[in-house]
Protein backbone atom coordinates (compact mmCIF):
# COMPACT_ATOMS: atom_id res chain seq x y z
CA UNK A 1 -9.44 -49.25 -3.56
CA UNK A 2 -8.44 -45.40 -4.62
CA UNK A 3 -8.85 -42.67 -2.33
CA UNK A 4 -9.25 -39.32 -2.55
CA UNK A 5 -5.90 -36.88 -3.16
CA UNK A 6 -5.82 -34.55 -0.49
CA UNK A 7 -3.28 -31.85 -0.91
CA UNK A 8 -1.72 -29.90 1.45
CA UNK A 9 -0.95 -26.64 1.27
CA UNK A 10 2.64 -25.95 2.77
CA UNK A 11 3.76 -22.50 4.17
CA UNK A 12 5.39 -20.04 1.65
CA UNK A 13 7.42 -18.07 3.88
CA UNK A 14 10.66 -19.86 5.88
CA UNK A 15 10.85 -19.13 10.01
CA UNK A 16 13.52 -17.08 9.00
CA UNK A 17 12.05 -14.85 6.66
CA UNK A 18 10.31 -11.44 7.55
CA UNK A 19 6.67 -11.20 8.82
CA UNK A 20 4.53 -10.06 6.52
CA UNK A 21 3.32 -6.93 7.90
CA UNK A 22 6.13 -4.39 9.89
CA UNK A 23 3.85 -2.56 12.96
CA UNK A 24 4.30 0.71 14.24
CA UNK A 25 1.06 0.90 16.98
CA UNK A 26 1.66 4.97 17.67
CA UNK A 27 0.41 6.14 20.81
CA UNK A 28 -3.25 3.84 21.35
CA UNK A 29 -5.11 7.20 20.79
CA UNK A 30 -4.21 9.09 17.25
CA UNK A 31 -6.90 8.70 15.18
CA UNK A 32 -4.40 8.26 12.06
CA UNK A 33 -4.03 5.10 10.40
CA UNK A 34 -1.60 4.53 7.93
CA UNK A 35 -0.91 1.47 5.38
CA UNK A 36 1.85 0.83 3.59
CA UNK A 37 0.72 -1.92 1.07
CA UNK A 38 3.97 -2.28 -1.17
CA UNK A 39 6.55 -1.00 1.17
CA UNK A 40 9.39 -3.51 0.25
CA UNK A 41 10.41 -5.61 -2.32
CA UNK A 42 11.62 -8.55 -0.33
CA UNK A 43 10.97 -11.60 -2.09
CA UNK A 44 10.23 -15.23 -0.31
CA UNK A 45 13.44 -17.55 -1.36
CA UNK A 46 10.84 -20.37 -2.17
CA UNK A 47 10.40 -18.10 -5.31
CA UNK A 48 13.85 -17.10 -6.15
CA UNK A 49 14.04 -13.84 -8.52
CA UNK A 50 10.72 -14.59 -10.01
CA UNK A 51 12.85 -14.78 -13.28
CA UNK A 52 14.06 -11.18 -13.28
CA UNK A 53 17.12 -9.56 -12.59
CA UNK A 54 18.24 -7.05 -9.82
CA UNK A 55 17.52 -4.19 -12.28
CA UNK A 56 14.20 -5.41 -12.98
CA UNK A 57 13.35 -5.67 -9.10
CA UNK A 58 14.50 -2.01 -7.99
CA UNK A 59 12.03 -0.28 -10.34
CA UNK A 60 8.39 0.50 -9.23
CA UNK A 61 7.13 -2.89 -10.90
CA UNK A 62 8.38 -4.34 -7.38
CA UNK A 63 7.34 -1.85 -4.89
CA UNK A 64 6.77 1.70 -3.90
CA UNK A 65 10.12 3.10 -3.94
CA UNK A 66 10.59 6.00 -0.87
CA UNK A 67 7.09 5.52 0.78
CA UNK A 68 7.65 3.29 3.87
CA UNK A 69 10.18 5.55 5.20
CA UNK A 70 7.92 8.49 4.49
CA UNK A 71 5.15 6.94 6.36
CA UNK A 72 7.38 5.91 9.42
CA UNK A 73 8.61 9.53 9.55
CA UNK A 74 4.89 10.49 9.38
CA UNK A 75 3.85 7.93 11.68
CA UNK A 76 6.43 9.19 14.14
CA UNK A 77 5.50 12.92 14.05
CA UNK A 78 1.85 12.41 14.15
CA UNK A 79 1.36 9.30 16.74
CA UNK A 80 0.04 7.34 14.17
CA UNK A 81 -0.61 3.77 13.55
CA UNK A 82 1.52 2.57 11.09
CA UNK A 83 1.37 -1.45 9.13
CA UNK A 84 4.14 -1.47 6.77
CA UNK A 85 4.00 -4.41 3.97
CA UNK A 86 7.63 -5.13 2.89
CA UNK A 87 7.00 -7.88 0.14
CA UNK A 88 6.99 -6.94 -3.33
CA UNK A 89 4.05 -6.25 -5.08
CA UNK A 90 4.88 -9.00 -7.42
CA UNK A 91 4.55 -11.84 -4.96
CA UNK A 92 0.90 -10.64 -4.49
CA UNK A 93 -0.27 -6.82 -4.54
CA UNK A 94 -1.64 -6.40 -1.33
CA UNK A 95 -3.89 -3.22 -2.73
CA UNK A 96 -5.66 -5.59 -5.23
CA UNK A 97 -8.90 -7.98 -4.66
CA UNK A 98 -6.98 -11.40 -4.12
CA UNK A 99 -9.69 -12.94 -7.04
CA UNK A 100 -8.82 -10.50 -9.42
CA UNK A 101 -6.38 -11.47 -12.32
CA UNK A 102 -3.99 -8.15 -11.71
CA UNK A 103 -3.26 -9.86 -7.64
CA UNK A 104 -0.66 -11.52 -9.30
CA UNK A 105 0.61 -10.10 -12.16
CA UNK A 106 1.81 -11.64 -15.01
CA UNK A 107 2.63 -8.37 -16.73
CA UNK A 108 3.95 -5.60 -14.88
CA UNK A 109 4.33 -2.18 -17.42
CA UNK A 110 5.99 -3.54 -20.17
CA UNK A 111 7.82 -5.91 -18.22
CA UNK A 112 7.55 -9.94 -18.42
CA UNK A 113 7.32 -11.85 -15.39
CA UNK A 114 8.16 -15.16 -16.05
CA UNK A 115 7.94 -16.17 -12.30
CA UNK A 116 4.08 -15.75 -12.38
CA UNK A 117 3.26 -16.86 -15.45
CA UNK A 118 0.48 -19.91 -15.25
CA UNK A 119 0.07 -19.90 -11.68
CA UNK A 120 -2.17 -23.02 -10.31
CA UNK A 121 -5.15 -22.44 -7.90
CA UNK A 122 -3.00 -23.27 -5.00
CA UNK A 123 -0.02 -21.90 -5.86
CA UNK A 124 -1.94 -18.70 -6.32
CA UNK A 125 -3.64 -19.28 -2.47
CA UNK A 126 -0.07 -19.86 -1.06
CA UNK A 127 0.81 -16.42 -1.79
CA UNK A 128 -2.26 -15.41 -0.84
CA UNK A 129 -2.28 -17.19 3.17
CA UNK A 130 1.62 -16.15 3.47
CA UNK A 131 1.27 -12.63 2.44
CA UNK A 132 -2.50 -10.92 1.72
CA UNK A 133 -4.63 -12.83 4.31
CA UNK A 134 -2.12 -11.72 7.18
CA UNK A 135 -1.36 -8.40 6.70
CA UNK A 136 -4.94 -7.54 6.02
CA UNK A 137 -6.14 -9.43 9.51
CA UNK A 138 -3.44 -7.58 11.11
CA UNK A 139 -5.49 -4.35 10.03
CA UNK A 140 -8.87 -5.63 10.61
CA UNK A 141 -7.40 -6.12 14.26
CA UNK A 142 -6.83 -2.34 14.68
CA UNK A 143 -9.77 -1.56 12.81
CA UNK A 144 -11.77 -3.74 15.53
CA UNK A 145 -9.76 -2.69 18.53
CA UNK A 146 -10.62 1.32 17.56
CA UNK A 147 -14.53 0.49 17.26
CA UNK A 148 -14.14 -1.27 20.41
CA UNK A 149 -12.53 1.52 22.37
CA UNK A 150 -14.49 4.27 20.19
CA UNK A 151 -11.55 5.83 18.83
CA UNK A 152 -12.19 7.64 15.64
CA UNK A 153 -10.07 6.63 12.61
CA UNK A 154 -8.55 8.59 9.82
CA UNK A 155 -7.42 6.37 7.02
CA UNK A 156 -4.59 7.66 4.83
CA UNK A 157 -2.96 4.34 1.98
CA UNK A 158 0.28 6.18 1.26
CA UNK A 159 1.81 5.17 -1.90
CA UNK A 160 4.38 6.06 -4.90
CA UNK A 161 4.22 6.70 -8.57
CA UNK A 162 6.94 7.04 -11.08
CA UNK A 163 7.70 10.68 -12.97
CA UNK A 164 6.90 8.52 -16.13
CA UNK A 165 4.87 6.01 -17.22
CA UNK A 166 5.34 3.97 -20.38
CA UNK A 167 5.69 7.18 -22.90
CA UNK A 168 4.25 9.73 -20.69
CA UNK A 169 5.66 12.18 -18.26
CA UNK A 170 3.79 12.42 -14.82
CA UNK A 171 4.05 16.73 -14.26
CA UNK A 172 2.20 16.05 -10.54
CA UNK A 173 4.41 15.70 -7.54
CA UNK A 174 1.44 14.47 -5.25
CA UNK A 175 -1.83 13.03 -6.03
CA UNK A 176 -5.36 12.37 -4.01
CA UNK A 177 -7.27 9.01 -4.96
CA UNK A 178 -10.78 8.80 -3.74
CA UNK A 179 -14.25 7.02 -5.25
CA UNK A 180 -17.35 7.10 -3.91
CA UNK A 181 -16.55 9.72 -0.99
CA UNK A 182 -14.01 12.46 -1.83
CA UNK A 183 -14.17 14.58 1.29
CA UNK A 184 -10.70 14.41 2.73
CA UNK A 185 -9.01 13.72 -0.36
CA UNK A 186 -10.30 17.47 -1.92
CA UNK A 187 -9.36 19.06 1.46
CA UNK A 188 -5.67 17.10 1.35
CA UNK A 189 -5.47 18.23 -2.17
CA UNK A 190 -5.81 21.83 -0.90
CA UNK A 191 -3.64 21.65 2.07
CA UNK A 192 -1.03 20.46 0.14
CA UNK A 193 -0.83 23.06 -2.91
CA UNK A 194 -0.96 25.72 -0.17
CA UNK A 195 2.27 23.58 0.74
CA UNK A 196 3.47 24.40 -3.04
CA UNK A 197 2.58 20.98 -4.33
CA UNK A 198 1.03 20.39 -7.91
CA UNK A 199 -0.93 17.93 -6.73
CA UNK A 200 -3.66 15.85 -8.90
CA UNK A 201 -7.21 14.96 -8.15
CA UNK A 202 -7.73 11.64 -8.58
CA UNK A 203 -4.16 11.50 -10.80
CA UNK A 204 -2.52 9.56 -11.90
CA UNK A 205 -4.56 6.74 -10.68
CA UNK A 206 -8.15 6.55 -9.46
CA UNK A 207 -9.80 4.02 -7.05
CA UNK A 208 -12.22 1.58 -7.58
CA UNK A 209 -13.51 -1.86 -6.25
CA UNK A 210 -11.49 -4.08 -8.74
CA UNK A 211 -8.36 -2.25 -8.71
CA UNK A 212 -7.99 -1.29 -5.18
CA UNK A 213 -9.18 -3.82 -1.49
CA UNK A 214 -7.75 -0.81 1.30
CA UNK A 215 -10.10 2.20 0.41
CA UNK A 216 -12.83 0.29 -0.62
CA UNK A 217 -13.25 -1.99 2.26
CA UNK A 218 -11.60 -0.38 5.07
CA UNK A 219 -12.64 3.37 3.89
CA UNK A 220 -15.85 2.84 1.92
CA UNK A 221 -17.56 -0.11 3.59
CA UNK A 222 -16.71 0.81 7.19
CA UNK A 223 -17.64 4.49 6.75
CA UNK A 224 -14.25 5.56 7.97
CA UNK A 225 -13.40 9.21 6.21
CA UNK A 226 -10.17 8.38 3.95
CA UNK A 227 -7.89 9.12 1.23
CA UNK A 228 -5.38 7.43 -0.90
CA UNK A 229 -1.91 9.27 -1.42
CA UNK A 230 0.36 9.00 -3.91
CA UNK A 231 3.62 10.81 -3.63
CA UNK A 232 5.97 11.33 -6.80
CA UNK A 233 9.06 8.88 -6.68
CA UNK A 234 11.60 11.26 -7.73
CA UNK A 235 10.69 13.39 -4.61
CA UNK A 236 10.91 10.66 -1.77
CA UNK A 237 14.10 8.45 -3.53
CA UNK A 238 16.75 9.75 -0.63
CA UNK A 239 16.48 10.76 2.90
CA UNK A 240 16.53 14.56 2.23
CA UNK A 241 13.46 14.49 -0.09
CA UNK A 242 11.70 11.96 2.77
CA UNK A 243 12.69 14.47 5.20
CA UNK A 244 10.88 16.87 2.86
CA UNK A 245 7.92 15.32 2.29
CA UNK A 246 7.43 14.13 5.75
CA UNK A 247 7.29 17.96 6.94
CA UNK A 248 5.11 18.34 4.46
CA UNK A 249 2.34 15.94 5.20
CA UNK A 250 2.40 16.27 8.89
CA UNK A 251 1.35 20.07 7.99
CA UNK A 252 -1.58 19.58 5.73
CA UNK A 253 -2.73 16.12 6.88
CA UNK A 254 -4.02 17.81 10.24
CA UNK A 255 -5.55 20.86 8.40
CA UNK A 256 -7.25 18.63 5.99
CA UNK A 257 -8.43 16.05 9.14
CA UNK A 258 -9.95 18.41 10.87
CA UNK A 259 -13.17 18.81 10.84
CA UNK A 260 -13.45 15.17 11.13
CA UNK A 261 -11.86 14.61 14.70
């Protein structure tokens, strides 16, 4: 008599190991809500290096280099709500639809990543119910608990770019990433040039539905007004230029929120 194989899907992530999402819940009331979705580059021991070496996994291939502490400073200034992601991108990118190819990437830049190369269905899901699924219910819980309570929500998905990509310098120090609705990201974009910022519009990355989940489904499909931010690296690398930055934002995020609140 044969049987059906049932397999079972053990946990990626040792007791030991850090949660997947890092909260910071503000005051209850702010109406900012800030996500951090490659804040770290901590990497689950189950998956050892991924087949790179410490060089490899300090660049941005691995994670957003200076935003987290950005955001906390932010956070901290304006009463936000904070969520923090501190695995690297390259276990799963928590700004990606978990079905699309780029979740996991194979290729990162120019680089190899021999760690996620050929990846089975459930290997694939692991990362997925250790990582994605949590950090994105953790959300969904705010998300709920402000609708609940009618508190309005202003959604800013802070994030870093390099000053060079492949063969191409990046001259913006800031950009605003927006699709279908624009609103705050324009008025950001504003606020922060009057700041002194050359900031780009919609540079050097844009938003859509298969490259980006956060805007899309937590701006877009809940109606909540948002923007995607992208600060330089360069600019945020130590704690003077986060200190910077961070005085920065808290000035133009509330001229550019509003007429929203």
């Amino acid at each position: 008599m044969t049987g059906k194989v049932v397999v079972v899907m053990t946990s990626l992530l040792e007791p030991d190991e850090p949660e997947p999402f890092e909260v910071h819940p503000g005051d209850g009331v702010s109406p900012y809500l800030l996500t951090v979705d490659h804040g770290g580059r901590y990497l689950p021991r189950a998956l050892g290096r991924l087949g790179l070496d410490e060089r490899e996994l300090e660049r941005h291939i691995a994670w957003d280099i200076g935003i987290a502490e950005v955001s906390r400073r932010v956070a901290a200034r304006l009463s936000a709500f904070l969520i923090v992601q501190p695995y690297s991108r390259l276990v799963i990118d928590c700004n990606r639809p978990p079905d699309v190819d780029s979740s996991i990437a194979e290729l990162s830049e120019r680089t190899l990543i021999p760690g996620n190369q050929g990846l089975s269905a459930e290997q694939r899901a692991q990362r997925r119910a250790a990582i994605f699924d949590p950090y994105h219910a953790r959300i969904e819980a705010e998300l709920a608990r402000r609708q609940r309570e009618g508190q309005a929500t202003i959604l800013i998905a802070m994030h870093s770019f390099t000053a060079r990509y492949k063969d191409e310098d990046r001259e913006w120090q800031a950009g605003v990433l927006y699709n279908r609705d624009p609103r705050l990201a324009l008025r950001l974009r504003d606020a922060m040039q009057t700041e002194g910022l050359h900031v780009g519009d919609n540079q050097p990355y844009f938003v859509s539905d298969e490259s980006d989940y956060g805007i899309p489904v937590y701006g877009e499909q809940r109606g909540n007004v948002h923007v995607e931010l992208e600060i330089r690296q360069d600019l945020i690398a130590d704690a003077e230029g986060q200190a910077r930055m961070s005085d920065i934002l808290c000035r133009a995020i509330p001229v550019a929120a509003a007429p929203y609140l």
